[in-house]
C-alpha atoms as a PDB file:
ATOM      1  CA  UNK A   1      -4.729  11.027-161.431  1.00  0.00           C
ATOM      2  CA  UNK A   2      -2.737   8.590-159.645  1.00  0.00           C
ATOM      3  CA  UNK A   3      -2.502   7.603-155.741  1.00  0.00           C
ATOM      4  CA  UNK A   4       0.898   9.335-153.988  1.00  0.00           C
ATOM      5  CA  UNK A   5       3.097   6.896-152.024  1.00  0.00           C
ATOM      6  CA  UNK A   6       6.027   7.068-149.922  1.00  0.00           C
ATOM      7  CA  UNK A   7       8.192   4.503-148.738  1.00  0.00           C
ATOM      8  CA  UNK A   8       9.375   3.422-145.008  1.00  0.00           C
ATOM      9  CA  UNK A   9      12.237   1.279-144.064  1.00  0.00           C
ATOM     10  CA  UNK A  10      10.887  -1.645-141.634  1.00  0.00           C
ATOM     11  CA  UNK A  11      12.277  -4.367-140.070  1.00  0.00           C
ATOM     12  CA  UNK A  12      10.823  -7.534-139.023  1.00  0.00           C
ATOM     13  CA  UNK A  13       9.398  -7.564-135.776  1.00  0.00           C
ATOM     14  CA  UNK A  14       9.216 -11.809-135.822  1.00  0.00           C
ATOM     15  CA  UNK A  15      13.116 -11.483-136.429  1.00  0.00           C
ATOM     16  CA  UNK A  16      14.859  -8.616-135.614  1.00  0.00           C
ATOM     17  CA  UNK A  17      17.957  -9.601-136.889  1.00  0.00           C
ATOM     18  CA  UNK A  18      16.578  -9.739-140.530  1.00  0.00           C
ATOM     19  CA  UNK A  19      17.642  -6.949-142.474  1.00  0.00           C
ATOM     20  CA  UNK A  20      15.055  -4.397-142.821  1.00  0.00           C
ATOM     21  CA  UNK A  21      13.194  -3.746-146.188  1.00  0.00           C
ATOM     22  CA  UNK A  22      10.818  -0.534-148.007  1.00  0.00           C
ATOM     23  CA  UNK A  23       7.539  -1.126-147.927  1.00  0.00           C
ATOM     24  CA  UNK A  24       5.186   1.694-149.645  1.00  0.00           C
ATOM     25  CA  UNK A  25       2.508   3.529-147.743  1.00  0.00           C
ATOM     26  CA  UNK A  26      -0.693   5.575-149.545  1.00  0.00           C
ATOM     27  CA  UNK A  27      -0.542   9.473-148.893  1.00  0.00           C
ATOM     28  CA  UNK A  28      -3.421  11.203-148.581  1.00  0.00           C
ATOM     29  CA  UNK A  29      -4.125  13.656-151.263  1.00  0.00           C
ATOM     30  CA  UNK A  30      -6.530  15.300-148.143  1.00  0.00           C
ATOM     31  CA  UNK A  31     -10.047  14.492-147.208  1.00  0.00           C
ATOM     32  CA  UNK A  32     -13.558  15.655-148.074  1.00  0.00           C
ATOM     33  CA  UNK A  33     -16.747  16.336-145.956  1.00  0.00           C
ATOM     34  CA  UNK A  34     -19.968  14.965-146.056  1.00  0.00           C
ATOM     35  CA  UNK A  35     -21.615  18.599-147.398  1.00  0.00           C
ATOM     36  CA  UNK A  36     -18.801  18.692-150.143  1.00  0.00           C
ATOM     37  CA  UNK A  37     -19.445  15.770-151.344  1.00  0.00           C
ATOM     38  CA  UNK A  38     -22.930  16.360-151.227  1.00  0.00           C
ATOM     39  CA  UNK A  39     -22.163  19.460-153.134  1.00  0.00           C
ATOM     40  CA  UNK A  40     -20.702  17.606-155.839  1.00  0.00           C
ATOM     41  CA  UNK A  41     -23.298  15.066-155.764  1.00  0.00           C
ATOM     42  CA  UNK A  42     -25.995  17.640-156.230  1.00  0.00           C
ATOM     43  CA  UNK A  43     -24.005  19.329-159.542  1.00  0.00           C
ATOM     44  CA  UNK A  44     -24.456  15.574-161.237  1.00  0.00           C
ATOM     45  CA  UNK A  45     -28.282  15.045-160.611  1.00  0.00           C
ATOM     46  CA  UNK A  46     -31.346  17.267-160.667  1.00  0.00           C
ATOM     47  CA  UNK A  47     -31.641  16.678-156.305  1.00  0.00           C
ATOM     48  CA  UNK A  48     -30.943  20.191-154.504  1.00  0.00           C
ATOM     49  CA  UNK A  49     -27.986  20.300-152.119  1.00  0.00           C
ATOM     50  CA  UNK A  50     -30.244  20.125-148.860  1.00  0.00           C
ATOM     51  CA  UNK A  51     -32.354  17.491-150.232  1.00  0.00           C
ATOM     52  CA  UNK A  52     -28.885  15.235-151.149  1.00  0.00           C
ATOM     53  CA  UNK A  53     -27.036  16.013-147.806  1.00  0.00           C
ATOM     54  CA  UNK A  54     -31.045  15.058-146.239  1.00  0.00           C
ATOM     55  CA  UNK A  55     -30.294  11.650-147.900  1.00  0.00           C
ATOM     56  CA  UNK A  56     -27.070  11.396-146.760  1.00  0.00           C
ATOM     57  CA  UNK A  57     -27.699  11.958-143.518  1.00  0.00           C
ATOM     58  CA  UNK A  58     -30.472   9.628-143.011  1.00  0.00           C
ATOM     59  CA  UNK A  59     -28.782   7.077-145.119  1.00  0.00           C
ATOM     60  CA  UNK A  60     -25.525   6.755-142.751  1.00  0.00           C
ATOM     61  CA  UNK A  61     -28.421   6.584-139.704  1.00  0.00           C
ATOM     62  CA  UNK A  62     -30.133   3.763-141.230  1.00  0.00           C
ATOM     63  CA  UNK A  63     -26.806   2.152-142.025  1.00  0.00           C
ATOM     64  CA  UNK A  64     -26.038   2.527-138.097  1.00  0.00           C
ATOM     65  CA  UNK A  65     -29.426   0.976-136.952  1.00  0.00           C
ATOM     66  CA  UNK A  66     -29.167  -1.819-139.322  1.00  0.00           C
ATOM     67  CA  UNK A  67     -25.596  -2.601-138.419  1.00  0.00           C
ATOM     68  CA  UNK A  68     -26.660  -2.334-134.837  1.00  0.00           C
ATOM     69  CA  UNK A  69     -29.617  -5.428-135.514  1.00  0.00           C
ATOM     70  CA  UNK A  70     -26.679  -7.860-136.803  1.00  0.00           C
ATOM     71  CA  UNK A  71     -27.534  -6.848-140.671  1.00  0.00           C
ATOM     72  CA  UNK A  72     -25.412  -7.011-143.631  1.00  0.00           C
ATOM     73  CA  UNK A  73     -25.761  -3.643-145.016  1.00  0.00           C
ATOM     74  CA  UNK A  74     -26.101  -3.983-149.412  1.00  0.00           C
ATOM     75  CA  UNK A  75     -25.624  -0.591-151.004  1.00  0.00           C
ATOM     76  CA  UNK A  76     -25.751  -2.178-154.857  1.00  0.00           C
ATOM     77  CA  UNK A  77     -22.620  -1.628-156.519  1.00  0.00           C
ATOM     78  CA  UNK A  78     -20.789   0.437-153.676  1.00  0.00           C
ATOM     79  CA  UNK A  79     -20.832  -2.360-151.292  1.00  0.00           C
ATOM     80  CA  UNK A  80     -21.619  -3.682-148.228  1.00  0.00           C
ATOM     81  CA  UNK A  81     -20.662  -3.091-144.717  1.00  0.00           C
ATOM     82  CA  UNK A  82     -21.005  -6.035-141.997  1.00  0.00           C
ATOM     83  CA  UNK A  83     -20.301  -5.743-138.278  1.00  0.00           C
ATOM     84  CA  UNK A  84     -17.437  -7.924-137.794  1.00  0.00           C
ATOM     85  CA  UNK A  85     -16.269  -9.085-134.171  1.00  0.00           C
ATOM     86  CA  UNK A  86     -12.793 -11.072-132.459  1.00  0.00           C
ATOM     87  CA  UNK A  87     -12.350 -12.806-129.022  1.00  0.00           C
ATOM     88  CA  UNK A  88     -10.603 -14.252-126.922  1.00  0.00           C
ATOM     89  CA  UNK A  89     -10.706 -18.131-126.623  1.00  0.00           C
ATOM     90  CA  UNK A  90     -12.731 -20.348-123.973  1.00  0.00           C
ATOM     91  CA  UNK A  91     -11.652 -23.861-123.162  1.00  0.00           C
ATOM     92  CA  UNK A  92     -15.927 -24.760-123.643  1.00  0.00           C
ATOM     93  CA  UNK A  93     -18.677 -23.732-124.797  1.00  0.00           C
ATOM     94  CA  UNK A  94     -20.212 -23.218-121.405  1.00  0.00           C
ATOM     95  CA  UNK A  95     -17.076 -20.932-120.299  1.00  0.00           C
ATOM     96  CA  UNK A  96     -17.434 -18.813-123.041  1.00  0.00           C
ATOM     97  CA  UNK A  97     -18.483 -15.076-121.896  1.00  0.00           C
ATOM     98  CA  UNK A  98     -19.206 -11.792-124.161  1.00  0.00           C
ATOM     99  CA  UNK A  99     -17.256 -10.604-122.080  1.00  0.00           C
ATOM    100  CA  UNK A 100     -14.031 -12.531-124.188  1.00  0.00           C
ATOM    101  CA  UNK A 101     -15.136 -10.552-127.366  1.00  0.00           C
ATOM    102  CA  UNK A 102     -12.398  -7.964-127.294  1.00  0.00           C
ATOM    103  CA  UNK A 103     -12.040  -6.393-130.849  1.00  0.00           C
ATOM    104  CA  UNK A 104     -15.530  -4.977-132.657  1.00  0.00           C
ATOM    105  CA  UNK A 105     -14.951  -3.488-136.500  1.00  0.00           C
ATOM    106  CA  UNK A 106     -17.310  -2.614-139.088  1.00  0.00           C
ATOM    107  CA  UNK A 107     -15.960  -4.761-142.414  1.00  0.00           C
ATOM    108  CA  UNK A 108     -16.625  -2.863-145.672  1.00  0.00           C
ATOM    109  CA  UNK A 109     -16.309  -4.924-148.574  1.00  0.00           C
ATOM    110  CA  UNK A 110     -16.380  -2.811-152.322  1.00  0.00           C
ATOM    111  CA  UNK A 111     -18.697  -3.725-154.854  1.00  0.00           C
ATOM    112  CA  UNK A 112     -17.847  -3.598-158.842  1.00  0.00           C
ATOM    113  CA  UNK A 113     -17.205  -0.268-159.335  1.00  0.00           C
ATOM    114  CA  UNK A 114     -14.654  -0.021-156.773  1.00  0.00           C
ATOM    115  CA  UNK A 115     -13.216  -3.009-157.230  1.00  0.00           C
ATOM    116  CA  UNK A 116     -12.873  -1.703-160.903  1.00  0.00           C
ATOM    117  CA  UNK A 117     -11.189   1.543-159.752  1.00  0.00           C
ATOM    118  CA  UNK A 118      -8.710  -0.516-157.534  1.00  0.00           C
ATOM    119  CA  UNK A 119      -8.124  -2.551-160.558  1.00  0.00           C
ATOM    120  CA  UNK A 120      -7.197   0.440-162.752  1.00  0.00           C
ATOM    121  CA  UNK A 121      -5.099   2.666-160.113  1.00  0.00           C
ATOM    122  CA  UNK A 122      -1.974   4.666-161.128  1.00  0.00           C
ATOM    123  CA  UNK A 123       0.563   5.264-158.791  1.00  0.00           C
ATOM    124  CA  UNK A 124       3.217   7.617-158.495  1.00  0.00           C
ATOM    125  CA  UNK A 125       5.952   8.370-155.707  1.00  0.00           C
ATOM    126  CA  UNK A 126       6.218  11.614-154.539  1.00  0.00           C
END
């Protein structure tokens, strides 16, 4: 299977005078829901289908709490998520105020498998 793309024509918003180019940008094939993919998980393992969306559904609590108490979040070989903040700049250290931290994100960052599927992605225009 390979990842669908379709290309835009942008120009350069540092120089608008520069000719514009095509960039490529993924298209989603469409999405899938927690229970659906706990449906699938449950066809590959001997765990019933309430029991793996039970697992789920605590596991992305506990990943929520943890994030929440400054953790890095290890999930083996899937990866890790991190909570990952930006601000504003203070002229000292004693003018500095939470209050400047103005962008909040949760950084996910893939582990070997995924980082193995990236490596081995088809693509194909549509």
């Amino acid at each position: 299977m390979a990842i669908h793309y379709v290309l835009s024509e942008k120009g350069n918003p540092l120089n608008p005078a520069a000719p514009k180019k095509w960039y490529a940008n993924a298209k989603s094939a469409g999405e899938i829901t927690l229970k659906a993919m706990g449906k699938q998980i449950t066809q590959r393992s001997t765990v019933n289908h309430a029991d793996t969306l039970a697992v789920l559904e605590a596991l992305t609590q506990v990943l929520v709490e943890q994030l929440e108490e400054g953790k890095i979040v290890r999930l083996g070989d899937f990866g890790s998520f991190q909570v990952s903040i930006g601000s504003e700049g203070a002229e000292t250290v004693d003018k500095f105020s939470h209050s400047l931290i103005k962008t909040k994100k949760i950084a996910f960052r893939p582990g070997s498998e995924l980082k193995t599927m990236l490596n081995n992605l088809k693509f194909e225009k549509v």
